[in-house]
PDB file of N, CA and C in Angstrom:
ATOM      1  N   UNK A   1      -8.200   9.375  -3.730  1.00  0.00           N
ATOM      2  CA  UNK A   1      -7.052   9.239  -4.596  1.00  0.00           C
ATOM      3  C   UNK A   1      -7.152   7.900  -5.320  1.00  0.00           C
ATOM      4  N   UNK A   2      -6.882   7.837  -6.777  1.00  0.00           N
ATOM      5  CA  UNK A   2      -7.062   6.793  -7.451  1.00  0.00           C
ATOM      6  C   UNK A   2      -5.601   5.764  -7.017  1.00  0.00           C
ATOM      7  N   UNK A   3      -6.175   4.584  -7.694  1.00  0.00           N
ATOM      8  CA  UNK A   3      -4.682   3.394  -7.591  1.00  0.00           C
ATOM      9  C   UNK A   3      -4.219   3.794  -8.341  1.00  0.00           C
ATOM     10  N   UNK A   4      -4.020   4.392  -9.589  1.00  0.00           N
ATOM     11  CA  UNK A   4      -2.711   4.348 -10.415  1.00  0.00           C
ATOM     12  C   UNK A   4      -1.947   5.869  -9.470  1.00  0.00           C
ATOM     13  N   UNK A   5      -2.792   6.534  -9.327  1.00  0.00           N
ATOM     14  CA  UNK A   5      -1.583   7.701  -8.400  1.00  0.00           C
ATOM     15  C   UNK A   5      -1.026   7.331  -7.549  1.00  0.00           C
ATOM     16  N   UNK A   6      -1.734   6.131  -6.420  1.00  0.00           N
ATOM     17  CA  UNK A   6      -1.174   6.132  -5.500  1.00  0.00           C
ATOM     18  C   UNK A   6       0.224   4.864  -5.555  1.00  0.00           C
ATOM     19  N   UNK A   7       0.237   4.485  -6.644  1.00  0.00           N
ATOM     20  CA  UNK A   7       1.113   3.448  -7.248  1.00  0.00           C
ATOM     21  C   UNK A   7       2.569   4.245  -7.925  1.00  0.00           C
ATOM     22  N   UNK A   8       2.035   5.388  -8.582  1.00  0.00           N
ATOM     23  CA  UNK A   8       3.255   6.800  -9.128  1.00  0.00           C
ATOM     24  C   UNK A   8       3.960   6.727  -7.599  1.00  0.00           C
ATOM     25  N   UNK A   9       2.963   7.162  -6.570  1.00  0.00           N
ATOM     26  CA  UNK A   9       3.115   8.095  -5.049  1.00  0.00           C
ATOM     27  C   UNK A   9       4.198   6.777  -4.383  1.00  0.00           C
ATOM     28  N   UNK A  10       3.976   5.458  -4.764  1.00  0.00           N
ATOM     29  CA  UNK A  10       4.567   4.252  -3.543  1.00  0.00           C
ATOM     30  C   UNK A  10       5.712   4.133  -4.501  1.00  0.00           C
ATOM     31  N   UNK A  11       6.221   4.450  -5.845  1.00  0.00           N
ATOM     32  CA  UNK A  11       7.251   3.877  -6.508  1.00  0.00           C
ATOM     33  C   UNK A  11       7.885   5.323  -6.231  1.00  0.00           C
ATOM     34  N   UNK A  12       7.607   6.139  -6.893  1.00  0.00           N
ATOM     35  CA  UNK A  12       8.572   7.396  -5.962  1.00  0.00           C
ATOM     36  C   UNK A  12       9.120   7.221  -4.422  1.00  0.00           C
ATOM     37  N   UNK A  13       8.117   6.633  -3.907  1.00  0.00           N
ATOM     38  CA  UNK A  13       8.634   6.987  -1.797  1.00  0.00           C
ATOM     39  C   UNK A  13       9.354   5.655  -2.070  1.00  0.00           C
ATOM     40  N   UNK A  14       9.269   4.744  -3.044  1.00  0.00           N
ATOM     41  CA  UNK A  14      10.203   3.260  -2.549  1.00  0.00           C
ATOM     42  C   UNK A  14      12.045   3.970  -3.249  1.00  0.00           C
ATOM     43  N   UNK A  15      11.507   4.715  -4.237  1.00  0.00           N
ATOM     44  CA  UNK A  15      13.068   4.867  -5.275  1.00  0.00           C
ATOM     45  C   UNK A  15      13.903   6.352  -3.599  1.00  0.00           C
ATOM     46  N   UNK A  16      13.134   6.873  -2.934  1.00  0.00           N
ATOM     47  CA  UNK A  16      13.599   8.086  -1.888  1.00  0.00           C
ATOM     48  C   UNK A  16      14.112   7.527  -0.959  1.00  0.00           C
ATOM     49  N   UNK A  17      13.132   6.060  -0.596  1.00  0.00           N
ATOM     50  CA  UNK A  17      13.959   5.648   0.689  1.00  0.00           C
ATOM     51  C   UNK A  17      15.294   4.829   0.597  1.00  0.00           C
ATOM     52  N   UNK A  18      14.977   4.490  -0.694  1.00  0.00           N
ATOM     53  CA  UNK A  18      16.419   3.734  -1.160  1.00  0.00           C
ATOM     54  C   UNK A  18      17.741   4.804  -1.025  1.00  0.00           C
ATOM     55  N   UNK A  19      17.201   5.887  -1.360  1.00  0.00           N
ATOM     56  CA  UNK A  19      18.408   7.224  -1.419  1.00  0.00           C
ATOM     57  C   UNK A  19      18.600   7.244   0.081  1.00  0.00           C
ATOM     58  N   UNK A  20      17.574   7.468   1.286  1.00  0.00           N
ATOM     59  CA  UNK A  20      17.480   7.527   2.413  1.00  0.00           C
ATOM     60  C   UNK A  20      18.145   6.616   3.503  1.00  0.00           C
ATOM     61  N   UNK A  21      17.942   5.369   2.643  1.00  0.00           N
ATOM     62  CA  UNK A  21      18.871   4.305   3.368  1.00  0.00           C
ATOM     63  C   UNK A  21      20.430   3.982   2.870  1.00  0.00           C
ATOM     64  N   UNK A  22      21.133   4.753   1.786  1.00  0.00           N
ATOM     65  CA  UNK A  22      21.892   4.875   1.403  1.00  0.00           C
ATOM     66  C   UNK A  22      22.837   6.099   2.260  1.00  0.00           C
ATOM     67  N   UNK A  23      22.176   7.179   2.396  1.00  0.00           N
ATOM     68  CA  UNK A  23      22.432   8.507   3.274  1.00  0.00           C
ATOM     69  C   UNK A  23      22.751   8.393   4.417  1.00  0.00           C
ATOM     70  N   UNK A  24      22.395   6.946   5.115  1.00  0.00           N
ATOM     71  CA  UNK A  24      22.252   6.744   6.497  1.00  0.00           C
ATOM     72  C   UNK A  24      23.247   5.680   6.759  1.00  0.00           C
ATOM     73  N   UNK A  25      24.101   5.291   5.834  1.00  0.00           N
ATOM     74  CA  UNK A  25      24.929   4.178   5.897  1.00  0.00           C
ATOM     75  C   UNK A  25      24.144   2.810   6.116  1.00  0.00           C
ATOM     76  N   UNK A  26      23.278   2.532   5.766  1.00  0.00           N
ATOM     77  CA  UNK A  26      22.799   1.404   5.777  1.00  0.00           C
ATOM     78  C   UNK A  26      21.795   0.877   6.845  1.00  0.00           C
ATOM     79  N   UNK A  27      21.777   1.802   7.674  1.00  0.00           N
ATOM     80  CA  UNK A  27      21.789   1.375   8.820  1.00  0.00           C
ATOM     81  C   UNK A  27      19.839   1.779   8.857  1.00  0.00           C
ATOM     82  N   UNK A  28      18.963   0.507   8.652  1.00  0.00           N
ATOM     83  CA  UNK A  28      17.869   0.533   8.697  1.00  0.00           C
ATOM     84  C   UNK A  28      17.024   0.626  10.124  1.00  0.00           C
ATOM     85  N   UNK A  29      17.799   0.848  11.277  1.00  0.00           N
ATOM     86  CA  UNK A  29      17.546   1.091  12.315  1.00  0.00           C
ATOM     87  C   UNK A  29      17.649   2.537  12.823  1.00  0.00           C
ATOM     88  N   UNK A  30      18.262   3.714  11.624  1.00  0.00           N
ATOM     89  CA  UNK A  30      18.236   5.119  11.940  1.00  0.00           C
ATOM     90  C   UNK A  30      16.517   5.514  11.839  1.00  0.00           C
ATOM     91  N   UNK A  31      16.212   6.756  12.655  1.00  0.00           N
ATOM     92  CA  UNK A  31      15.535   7.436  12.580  1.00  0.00           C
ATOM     93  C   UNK A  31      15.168   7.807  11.150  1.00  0.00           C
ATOM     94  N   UNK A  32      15.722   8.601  10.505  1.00  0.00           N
ATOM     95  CA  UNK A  32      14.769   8.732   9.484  1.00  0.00           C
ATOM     96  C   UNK A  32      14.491   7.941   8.375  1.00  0.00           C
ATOM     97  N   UNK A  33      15.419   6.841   8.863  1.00  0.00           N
ATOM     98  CA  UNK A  33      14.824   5.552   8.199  1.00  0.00           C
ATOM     99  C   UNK A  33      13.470   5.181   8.203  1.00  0.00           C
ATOM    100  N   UNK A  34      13.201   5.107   9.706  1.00  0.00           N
ATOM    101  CA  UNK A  34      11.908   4.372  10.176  1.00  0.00           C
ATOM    102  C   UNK A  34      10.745   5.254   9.904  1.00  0.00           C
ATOM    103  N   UNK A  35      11.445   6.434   9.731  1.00  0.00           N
ATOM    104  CA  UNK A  35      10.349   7.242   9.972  1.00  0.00           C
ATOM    105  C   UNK A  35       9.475   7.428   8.239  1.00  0.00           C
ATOM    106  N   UNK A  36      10.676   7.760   7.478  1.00  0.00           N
ATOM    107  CA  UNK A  36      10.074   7.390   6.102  1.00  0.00           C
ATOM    108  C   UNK A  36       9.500   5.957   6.025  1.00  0.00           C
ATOM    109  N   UNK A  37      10.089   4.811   6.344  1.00  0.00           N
ATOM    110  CA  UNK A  37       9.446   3.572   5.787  1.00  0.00           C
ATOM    111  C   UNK A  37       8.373   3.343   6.840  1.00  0.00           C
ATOM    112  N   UNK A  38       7.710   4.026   7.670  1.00  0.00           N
ATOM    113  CA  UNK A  38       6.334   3.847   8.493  1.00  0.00           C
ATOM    114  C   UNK A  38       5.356   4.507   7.468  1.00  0.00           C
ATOM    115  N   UNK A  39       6.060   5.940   6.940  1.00  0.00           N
ATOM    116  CA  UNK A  39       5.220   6.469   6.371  1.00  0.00           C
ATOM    117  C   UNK A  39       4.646   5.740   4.776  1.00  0.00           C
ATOM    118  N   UNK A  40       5.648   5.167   4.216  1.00  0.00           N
ATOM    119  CA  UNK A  40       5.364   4.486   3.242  1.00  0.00           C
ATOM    120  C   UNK A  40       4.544   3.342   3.455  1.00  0.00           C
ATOM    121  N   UNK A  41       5.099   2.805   4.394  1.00  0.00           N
ATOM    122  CA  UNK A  41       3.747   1.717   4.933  1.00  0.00           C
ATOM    123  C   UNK A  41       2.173   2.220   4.990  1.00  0.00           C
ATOM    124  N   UNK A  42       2.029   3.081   5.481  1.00  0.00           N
ATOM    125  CA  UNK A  42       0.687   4.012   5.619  1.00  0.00           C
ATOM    126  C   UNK A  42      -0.045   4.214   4.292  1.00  0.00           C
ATOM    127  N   UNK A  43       1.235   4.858   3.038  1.00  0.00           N
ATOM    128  CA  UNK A  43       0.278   4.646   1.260  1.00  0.00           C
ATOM    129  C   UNK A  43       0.088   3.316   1.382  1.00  0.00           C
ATOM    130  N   UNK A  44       1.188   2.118   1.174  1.00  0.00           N
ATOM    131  CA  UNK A  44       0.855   1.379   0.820  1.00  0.00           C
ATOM    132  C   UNK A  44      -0.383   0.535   1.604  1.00  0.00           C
ATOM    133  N   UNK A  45      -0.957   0.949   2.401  1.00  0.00           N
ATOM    134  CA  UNK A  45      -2.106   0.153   3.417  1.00  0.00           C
ATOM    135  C   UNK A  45      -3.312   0.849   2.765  1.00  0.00           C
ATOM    136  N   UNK A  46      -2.795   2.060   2.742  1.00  0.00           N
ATOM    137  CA  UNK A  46      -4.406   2.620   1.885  1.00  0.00           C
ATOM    138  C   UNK A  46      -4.306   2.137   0.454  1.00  0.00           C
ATOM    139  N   UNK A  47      -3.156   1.635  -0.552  1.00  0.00           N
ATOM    140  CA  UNK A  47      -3.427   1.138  -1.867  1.00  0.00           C
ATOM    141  C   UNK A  47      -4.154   0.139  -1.449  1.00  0.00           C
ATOM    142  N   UNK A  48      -3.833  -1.341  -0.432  1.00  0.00           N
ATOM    143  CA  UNK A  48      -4.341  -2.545  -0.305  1.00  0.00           C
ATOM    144  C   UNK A  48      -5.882  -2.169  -0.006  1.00  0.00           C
ATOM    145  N   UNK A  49      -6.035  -1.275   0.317  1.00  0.00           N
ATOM    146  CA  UNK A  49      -7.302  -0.865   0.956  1.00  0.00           C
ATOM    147  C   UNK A  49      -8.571  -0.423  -0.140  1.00  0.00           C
ATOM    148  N   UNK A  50      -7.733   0.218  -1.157  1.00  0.00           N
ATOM    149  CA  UNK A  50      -8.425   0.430  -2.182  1.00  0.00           C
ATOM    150  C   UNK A  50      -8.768  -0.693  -3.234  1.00  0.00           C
ATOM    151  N   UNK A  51      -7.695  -0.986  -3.657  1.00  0.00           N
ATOM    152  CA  UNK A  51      -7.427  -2.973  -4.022  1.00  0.00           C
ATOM    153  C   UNK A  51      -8.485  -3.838  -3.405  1.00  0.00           C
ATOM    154  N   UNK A  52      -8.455  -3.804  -2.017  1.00  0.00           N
ATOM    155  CA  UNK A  52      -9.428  -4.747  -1.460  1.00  0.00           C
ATOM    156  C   UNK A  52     -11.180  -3.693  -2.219  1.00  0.00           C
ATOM    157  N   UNK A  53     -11.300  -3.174  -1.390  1.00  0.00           N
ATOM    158  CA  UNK A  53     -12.621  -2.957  -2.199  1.00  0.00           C
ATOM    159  C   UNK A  53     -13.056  -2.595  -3.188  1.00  0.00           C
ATOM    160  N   UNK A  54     -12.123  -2.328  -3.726  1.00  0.00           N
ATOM    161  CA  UNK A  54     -12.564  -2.632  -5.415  1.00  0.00           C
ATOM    162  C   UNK A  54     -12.690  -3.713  -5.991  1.00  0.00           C
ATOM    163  N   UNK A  55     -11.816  -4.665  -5.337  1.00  0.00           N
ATOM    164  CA  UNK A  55     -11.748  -6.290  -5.752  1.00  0.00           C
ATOM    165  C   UNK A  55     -13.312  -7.128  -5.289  1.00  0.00           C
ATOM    166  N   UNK A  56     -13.365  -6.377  -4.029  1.00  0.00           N
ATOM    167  CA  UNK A  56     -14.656  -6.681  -3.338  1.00  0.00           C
ATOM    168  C   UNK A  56     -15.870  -6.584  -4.098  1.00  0.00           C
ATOM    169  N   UNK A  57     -16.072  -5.528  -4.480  1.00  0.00           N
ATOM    170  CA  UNK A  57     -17.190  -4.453  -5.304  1.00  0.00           C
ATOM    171  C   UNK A  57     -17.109  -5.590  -6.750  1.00  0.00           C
ATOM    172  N   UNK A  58     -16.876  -6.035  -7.031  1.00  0.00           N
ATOM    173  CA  UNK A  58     -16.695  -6.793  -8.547  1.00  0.00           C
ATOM    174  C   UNK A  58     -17.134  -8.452  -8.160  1.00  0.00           C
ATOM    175  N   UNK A  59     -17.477  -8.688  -6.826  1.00  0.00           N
ATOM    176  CA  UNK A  59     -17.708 -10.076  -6.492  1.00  0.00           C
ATOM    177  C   UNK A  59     -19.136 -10.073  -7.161  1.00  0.00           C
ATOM    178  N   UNK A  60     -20.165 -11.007  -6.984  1.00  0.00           N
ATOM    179  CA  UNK A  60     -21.604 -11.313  -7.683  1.00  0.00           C
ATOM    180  C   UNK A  60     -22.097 -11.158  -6.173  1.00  0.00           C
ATOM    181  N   UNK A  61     -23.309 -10.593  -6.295  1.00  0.00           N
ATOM    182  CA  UNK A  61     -23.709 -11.061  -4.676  1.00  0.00           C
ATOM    183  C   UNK A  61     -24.467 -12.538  -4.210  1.00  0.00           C
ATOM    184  N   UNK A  62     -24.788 -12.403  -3.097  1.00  0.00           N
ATOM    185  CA  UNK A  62     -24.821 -13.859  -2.798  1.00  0.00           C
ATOM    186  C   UNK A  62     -26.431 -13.973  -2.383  1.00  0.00           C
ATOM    187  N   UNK A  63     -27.298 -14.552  -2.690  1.00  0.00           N
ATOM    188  CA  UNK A  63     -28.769 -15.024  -2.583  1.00  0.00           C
ATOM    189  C   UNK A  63     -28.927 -15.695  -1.533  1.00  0.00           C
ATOM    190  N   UNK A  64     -28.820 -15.429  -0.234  1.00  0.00           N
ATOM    191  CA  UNK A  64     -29.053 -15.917   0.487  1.00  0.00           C
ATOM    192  C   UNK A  64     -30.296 -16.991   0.937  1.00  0.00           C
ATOM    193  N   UNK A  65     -31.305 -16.573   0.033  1.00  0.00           N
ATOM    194  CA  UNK A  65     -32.721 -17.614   0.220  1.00  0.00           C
ATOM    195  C   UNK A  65     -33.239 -18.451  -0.526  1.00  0.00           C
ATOM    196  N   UNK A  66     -32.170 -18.600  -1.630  1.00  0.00           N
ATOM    197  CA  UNK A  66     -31.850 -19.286  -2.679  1.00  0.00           C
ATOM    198  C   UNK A  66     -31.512 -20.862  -2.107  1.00  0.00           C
ATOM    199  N   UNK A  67     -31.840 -21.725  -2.393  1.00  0.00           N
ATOM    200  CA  UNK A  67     -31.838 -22.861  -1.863  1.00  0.00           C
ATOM    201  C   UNK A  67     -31.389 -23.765  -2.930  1.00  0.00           C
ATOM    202  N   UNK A  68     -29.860 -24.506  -2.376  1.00  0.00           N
ATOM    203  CA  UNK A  68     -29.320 -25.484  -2.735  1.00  0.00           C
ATOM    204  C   UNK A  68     -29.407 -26.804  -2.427  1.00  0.00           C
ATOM    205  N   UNK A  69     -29.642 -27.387  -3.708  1.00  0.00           N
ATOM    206  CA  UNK A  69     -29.652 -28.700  -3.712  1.00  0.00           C
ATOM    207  C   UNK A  69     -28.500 -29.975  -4.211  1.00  0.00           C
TER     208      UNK A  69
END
């Protein structure tokens, strides 16, 4: 799954749980509170995840036998 979908996918589940934590009286300690915002945690770990190695993948590599002076 690309980053811009999974960025559509984390701004949708952030605008649901807002409805979700509204439904529940506030109360961020209900069940299906936690249970949606674990799950949202889970996209958002695979966006950072994708982020990281893509960010990675764009470094220069490193010459290890290359000798500095």
């Amino acid at each position: 799954m690309s980053k811009k979908n999974l960025r559509k996918i984390i701004s949708k589940m952030h605008e649901r749980l807002g409805k979700i934590i509204e439904n529940n009286n506030y109360d961020l300690m209900s069940n299906e509170v936690q249970m949606y915002s674990q799950r949202m945690d889970r996209v958002m770990l695979r966006y950072l995840e994708l982020d990281l190695s893509s960010s990675m993948s764009s470094l220069p590599e490193i010459d290890h036998d290359k000798k500095v002076i």
